[in-house]
PDB file of N, CA and C in Angstrom:
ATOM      1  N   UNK A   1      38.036 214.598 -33.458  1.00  0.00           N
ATOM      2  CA  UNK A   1      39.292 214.592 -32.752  1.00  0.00           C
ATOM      3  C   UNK A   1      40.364 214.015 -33.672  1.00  0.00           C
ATOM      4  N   UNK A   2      41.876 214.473 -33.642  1.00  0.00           N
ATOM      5  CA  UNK A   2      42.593 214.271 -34.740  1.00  0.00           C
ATOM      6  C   UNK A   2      42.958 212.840 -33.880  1.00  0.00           C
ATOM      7  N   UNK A   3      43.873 211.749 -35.127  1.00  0.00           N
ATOM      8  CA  UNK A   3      43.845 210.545 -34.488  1.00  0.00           C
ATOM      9  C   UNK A   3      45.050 210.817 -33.741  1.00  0.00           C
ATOM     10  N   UNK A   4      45.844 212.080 -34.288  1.00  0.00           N
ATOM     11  CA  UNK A   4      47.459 211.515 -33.073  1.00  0.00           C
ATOM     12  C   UNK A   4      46.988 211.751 -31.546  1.00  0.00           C
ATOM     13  N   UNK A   5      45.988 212.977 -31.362  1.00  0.00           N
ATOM     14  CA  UNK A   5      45.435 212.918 -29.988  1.00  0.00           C
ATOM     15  C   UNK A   5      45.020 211.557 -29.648  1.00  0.00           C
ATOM     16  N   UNK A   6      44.050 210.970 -30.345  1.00  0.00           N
ATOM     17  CA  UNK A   6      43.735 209.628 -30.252  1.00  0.00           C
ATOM     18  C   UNK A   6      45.016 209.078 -29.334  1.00  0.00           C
ATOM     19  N   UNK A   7      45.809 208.823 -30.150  1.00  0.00           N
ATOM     20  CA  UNK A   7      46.839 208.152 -29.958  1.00  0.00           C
ATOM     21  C   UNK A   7      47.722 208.129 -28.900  1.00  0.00           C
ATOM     22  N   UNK A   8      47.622 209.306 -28.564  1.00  0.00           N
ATOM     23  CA  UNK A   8      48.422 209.267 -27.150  1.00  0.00           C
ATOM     24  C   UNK A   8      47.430 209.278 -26.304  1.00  0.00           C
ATOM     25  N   UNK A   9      46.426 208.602 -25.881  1.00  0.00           N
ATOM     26  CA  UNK A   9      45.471 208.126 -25.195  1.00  0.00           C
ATOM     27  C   UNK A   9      45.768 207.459 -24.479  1.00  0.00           C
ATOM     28  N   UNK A  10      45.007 206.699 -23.092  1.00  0.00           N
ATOM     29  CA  UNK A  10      45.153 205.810 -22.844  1.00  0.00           C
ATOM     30  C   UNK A  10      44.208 204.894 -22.678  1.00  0.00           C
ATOM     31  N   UNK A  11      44.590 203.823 -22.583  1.00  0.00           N
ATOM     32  CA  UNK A  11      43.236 202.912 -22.683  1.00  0.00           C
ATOM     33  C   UNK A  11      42.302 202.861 -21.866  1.00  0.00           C
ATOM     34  N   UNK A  12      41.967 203.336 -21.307  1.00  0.00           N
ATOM     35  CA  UNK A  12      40.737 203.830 -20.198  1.00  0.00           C
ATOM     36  C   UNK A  12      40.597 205.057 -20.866  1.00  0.00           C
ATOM     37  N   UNK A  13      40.907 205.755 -21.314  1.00  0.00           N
ATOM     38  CA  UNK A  13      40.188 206.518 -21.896  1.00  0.00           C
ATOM     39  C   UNK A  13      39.887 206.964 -23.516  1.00  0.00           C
ATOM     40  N   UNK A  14      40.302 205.783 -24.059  1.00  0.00           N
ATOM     41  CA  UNK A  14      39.550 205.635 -25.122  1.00  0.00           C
ATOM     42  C   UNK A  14      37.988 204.932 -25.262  1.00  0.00           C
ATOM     43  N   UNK A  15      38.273 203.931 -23.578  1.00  0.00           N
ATOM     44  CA  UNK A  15      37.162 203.400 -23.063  1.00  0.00           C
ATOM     45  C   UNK A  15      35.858 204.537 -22.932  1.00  0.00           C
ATOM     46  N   UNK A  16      36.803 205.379 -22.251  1.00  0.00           N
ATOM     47  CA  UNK A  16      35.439 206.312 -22.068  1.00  0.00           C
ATOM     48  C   UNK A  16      35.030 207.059 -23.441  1.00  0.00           C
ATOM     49  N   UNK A  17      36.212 207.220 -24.667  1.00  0.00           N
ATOM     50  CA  UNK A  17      35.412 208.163 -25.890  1.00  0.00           C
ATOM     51  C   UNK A  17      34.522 206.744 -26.468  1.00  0.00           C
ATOM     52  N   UNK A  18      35.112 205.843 -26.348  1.00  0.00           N
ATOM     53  CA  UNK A  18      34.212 204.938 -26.947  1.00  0.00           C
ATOM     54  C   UNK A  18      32.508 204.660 -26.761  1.00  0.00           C
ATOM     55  N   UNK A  19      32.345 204.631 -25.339  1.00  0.00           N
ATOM     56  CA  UNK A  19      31.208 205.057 -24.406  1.00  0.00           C
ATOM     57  C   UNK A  19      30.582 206.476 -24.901  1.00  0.00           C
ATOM     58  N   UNK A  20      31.212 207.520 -24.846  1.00  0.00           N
ATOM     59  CA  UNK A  20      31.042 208.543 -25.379  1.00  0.00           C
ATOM     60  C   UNK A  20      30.093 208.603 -26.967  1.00  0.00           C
ATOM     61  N   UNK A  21      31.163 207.893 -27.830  1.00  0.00           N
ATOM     62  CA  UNK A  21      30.646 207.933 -29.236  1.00  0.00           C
ATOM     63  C   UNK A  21      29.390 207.670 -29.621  1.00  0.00           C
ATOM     64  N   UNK A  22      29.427 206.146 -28.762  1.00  0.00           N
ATOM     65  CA  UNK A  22      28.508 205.525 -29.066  1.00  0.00           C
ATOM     66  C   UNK A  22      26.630 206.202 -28.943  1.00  0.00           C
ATOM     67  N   UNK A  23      26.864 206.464 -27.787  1.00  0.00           N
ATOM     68  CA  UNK A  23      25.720 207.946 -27.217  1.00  0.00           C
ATOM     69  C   UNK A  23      25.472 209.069 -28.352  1.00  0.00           C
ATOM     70  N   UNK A  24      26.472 209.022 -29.044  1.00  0.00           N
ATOM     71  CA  UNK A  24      26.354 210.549 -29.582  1.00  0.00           C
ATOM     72  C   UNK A  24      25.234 209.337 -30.801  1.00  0.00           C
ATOM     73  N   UNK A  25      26.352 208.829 -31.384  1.00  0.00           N
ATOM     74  CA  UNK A  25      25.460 207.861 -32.391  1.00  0.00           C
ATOM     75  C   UNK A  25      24.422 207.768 -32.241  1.00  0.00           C
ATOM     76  N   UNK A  26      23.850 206.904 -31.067  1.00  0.00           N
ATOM     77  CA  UNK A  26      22.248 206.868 -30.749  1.00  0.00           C
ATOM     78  C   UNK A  26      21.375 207.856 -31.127  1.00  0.00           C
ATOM     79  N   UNK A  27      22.193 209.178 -30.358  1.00  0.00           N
ATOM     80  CA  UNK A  27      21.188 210.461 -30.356  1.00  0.00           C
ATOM     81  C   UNK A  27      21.019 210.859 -31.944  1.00  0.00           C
ATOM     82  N   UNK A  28      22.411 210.927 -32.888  1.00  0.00           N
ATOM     83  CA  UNK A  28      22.539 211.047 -33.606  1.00  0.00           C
ATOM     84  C   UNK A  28      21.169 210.341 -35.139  1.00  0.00           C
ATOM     85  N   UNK A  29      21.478 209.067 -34.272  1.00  0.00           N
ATOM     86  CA  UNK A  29      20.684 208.205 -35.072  1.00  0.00           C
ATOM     87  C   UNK A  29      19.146 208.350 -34.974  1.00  0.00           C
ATOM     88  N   UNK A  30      19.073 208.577 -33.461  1.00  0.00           N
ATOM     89  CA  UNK A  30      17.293 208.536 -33.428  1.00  0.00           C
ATOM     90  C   UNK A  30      16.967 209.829 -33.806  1.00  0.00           C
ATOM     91  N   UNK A  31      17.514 211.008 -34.277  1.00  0.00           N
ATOM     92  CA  UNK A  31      17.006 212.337 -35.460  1.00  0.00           C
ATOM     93  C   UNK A  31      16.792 212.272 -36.625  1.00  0.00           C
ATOM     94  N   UNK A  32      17.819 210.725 -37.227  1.00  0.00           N
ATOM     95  CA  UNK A  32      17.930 211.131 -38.701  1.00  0.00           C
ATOM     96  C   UNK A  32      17.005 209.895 -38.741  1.00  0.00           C
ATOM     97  N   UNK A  33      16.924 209.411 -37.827  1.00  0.00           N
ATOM     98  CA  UNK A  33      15.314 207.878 -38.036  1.00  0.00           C
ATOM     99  C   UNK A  33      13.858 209.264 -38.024  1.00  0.00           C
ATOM    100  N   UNK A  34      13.883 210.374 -37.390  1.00  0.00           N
ATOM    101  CA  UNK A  34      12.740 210.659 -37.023  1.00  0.00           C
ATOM    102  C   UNK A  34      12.872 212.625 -38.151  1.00  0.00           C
ATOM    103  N   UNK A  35      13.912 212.438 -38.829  1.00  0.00           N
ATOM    104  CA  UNK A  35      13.983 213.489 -39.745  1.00  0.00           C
ATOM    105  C   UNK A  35      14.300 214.836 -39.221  1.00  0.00           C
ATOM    106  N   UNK A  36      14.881 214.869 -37.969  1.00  0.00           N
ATOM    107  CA  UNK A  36      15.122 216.100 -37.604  1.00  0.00           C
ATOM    108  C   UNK A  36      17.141 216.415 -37.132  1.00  0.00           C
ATOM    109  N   UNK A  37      17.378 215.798 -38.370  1.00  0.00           N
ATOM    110  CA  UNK A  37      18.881 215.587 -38.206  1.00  0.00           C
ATOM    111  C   UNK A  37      19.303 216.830 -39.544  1.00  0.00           C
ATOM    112  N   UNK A  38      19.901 218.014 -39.331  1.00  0.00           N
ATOM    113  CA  UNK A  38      20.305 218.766 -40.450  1.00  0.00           C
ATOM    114  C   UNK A  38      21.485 218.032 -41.503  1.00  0.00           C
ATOM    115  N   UNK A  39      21.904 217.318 -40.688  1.00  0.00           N
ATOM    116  CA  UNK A  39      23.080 217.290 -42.077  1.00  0.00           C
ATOM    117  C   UNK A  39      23.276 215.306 -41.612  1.00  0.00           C
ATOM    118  N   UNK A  40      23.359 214.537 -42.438  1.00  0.00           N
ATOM    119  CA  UNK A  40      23.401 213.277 -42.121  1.00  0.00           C
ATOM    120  C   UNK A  40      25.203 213.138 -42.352  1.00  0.00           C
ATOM    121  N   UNK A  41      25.786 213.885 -42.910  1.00  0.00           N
ATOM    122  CA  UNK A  41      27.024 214.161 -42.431  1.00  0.00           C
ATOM    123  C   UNK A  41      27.650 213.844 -40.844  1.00  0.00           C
ATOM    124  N   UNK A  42      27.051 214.401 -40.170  1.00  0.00           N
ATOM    125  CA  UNK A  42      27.331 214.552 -38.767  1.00  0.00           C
ATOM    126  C   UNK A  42      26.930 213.356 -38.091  1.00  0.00           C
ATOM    127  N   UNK A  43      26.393 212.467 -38.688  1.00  0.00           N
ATOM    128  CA  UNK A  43      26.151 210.919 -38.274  1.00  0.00           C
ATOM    129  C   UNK A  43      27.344 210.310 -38.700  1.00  0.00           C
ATOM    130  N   UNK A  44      27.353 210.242 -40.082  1.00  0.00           N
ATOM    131  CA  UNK A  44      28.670 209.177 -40.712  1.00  0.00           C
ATOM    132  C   UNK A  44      29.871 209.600 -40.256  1.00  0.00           C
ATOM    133  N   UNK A  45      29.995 210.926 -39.894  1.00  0.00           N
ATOM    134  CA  UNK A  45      31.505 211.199 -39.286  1.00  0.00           C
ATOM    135  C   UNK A  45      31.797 210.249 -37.608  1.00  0.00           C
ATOM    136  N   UNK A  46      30.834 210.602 -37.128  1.00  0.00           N
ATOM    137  CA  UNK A  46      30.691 209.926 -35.724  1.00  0.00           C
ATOM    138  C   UNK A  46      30.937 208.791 -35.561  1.00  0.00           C
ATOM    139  N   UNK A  47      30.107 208.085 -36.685  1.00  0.00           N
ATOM    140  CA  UNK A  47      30.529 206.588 -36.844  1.00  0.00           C
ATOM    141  C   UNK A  47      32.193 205.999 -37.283  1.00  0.00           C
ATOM    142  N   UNK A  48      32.605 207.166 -38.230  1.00  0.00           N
ATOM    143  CA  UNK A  48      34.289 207.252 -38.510  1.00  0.00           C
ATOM    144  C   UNK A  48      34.705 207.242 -37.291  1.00  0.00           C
ATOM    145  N   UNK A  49      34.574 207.970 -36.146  1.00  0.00           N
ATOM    146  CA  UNK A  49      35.126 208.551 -35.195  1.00  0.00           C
ATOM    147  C   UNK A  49      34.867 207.570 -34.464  1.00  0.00           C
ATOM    148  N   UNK A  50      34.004 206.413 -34.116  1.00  0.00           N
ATOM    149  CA  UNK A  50      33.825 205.792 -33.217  1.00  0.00           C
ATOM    150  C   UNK A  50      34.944 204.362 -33.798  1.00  0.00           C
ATOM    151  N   UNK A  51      34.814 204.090 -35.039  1.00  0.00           N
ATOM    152  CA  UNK A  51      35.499 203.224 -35.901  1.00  0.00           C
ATOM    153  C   UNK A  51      37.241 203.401 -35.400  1.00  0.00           C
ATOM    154  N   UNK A  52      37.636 204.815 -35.373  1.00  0.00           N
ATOM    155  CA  UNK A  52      39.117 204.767 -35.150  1.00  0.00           C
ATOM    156  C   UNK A  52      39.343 204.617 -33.811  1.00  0.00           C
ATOM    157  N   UNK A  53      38.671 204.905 -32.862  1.00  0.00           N
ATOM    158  CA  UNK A  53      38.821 204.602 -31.640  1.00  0.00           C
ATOM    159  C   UNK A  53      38.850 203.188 -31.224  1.00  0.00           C
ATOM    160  N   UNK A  54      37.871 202.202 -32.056  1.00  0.00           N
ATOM    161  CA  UNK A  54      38.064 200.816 -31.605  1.00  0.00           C
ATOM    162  C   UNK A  54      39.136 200.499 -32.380  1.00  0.00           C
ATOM    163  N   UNK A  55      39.920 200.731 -33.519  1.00  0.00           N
ATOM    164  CA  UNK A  55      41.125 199.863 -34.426  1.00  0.00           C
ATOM    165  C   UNK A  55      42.064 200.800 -33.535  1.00  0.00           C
ATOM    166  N   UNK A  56      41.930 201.894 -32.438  1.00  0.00           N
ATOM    167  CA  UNK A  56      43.704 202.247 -31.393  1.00  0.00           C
ATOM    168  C   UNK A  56      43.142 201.200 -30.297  1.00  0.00           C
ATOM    169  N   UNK A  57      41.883 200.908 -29.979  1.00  0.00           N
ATOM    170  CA  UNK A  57      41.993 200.038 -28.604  1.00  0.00           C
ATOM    171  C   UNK A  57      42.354 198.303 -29.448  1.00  0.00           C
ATOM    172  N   UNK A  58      42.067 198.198 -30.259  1.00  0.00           N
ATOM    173  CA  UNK A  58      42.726 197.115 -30.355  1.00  0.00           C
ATOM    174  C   UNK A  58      44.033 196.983 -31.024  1.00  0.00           C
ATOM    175  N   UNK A  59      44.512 198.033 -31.238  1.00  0.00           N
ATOM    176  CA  UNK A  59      46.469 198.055 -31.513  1.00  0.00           C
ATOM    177  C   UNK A  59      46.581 198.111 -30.714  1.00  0.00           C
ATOM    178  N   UNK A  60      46.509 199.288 -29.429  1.00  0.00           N
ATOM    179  CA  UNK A  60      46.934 198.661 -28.174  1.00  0.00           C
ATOM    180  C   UNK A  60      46.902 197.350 -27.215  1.00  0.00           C
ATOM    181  N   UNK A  61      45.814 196.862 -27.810  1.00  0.00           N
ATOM    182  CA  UNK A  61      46.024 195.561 -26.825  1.00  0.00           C
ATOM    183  C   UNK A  61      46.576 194.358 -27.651  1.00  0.00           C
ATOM    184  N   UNK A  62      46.870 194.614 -29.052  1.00  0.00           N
ATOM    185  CA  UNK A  62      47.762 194.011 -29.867  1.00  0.00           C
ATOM    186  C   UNK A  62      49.623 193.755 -29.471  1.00  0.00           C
ATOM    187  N   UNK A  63      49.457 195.193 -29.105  1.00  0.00           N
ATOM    188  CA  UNK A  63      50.889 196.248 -28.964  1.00  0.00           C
ATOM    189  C   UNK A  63      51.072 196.558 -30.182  1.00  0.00           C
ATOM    190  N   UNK A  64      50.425 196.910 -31.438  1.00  0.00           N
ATOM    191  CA  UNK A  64      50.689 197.242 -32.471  1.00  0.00           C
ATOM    192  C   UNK A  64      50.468 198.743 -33.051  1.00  0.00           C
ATOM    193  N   UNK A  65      50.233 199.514 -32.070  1.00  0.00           N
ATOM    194  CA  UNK A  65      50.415 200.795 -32.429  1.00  0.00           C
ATOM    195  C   UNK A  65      51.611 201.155 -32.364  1.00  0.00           C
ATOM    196  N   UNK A  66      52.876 201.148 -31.339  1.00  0.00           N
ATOM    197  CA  UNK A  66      53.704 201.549 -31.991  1.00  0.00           C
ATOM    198  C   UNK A  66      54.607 200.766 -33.050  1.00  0.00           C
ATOM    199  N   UNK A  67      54.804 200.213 -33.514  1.00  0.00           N
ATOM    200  CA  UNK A  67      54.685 199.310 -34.997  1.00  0.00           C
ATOM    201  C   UNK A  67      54.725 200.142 -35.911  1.00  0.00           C
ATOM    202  N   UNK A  68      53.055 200.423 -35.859  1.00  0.00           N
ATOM    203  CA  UNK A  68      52.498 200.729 -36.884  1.00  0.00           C
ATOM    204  C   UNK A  68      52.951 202.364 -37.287  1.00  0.00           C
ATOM    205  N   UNK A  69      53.239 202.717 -36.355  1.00  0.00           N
ATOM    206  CA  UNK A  69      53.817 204.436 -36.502  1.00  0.00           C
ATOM    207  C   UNK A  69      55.262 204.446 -36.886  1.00  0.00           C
ATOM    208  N   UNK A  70      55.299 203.186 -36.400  1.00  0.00           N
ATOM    209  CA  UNK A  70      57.751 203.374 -36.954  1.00  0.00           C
ATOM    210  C   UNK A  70      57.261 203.142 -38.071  1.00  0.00           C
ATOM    211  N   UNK A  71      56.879 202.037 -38.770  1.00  0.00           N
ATOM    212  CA  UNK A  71      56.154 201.747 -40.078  1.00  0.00           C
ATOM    213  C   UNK A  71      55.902 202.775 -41.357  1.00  0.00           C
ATOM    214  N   UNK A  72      54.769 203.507 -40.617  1.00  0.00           N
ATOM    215  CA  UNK A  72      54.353 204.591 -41.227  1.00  0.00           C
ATOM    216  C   UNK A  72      55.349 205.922 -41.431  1.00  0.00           C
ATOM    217  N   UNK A  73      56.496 205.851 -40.443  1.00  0.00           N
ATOM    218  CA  UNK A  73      57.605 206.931 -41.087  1.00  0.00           C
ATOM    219  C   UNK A  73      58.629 206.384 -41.886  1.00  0.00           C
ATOM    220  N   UNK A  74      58.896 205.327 -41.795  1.00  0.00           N
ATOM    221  CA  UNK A  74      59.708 205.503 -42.465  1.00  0.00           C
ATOM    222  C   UNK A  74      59.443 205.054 -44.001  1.00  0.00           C
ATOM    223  N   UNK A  75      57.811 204.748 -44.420  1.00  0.00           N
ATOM    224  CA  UNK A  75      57.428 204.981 -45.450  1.00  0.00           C
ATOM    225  C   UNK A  75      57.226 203.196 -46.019  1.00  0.00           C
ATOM    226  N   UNK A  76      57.385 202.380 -45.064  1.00  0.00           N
ATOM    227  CA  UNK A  76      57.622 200.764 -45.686  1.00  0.00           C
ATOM    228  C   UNK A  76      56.011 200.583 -45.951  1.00  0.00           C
ATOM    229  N   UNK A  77      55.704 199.902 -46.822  1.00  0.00           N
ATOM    230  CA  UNK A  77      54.468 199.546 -47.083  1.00  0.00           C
ATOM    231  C   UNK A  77      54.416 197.886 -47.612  1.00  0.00           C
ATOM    232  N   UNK A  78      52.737 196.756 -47.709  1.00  0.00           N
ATOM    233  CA  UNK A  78      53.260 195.621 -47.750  1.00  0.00           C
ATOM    234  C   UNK A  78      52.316 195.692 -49.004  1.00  0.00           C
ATOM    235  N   UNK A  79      52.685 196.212 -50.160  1.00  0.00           N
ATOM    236  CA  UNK A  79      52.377 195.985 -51.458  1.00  0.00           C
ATOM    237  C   UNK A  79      53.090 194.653 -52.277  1.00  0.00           C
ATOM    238  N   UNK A  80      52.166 194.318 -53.011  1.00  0.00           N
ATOM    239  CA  UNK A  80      52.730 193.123 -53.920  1.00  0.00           C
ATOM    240  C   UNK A  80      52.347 193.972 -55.489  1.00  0.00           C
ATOM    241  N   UNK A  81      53.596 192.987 -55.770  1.00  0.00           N
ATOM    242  CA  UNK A  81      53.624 193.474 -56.713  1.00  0.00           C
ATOM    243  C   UNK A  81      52.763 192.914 -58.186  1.00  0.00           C
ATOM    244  N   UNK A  82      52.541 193.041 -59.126  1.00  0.00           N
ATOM    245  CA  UNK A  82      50.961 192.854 -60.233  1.00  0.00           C
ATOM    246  C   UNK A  82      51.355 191.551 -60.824  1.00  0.00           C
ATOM    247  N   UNK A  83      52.592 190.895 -60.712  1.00  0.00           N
ATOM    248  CA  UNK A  83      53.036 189.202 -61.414  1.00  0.00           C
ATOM    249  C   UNK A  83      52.446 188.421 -59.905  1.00  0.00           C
ATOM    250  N   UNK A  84      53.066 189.111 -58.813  1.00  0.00           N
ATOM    251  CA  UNK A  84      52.431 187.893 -57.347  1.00  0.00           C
ATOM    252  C   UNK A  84      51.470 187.813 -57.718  1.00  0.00           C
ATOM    253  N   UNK A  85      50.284 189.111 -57.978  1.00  0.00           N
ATOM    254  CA  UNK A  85      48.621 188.832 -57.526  1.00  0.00           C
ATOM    255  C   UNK A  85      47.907 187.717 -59.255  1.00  0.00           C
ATOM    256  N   UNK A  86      48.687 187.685 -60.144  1.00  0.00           N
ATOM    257  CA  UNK A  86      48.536 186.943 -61.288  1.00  0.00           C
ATOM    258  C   UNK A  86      48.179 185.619 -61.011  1.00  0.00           C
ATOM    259  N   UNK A  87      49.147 185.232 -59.882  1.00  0.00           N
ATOM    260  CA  UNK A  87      49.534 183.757 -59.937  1.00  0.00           C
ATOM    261  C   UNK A  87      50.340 182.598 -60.395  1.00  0.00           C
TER     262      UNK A  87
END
C-alpha cells in the first residue's frame, strides 16, 4: 500500500492494518521457518509495511504528521554541516 494512502488513514484504521500485518507476518513467517515460502521477498516487504504503519500511528499521536509533510515540501532538511560533526 502506497504510504500517502497510509496517510490519510485514520487511526482506527491503521489499528486494524496493523492487526492485519502482523497476521500476514506470522503466516508469512511460519512458511519461510518450514521452507515453503517462494520468495522471502514477500516477508521483508511485509515487515516494511508493518514498520510504516507503526512510525504514521505514532506521528499521529505525536501530531507530527502533518509537520512532517509541510517539511517535506518545501524541501527543509536538518543536516549539519561536516565542521559541526568534527567538533
Amino acid at each position: 500500500m502506497e504510504l500517502s494512502e497510509l496517510r490519510q488513514m485514520s487511526a482506527t484504521d491503521l489499528r486494524i492494518k496493523e492487526h492485519e500485518a502482523r497476521e500476514e507476518i506470522f503466516k508469512l513467517r511460519l512458511k519461510l521457518r518450514t521452507n515453503q515460502l517462494e520468495s522471502r521477498q514477500n516477508y521483508y516487504n511485509a515487515r516494511r509495511e508493518l514498520a510504516r504503519i507503526l512510525t504514521l500511528i505514532q506521528e499521529q499521536a505525536k501530531g507530527v504528521a502533518q509537520t512532517a509533510a509541510a517539511g517535506a515540501r518545501t524541501g527543509s532538511s536538518a543536516r549539519t554541516s561536516s565542521s559541526a560533526r568534527k567538533g
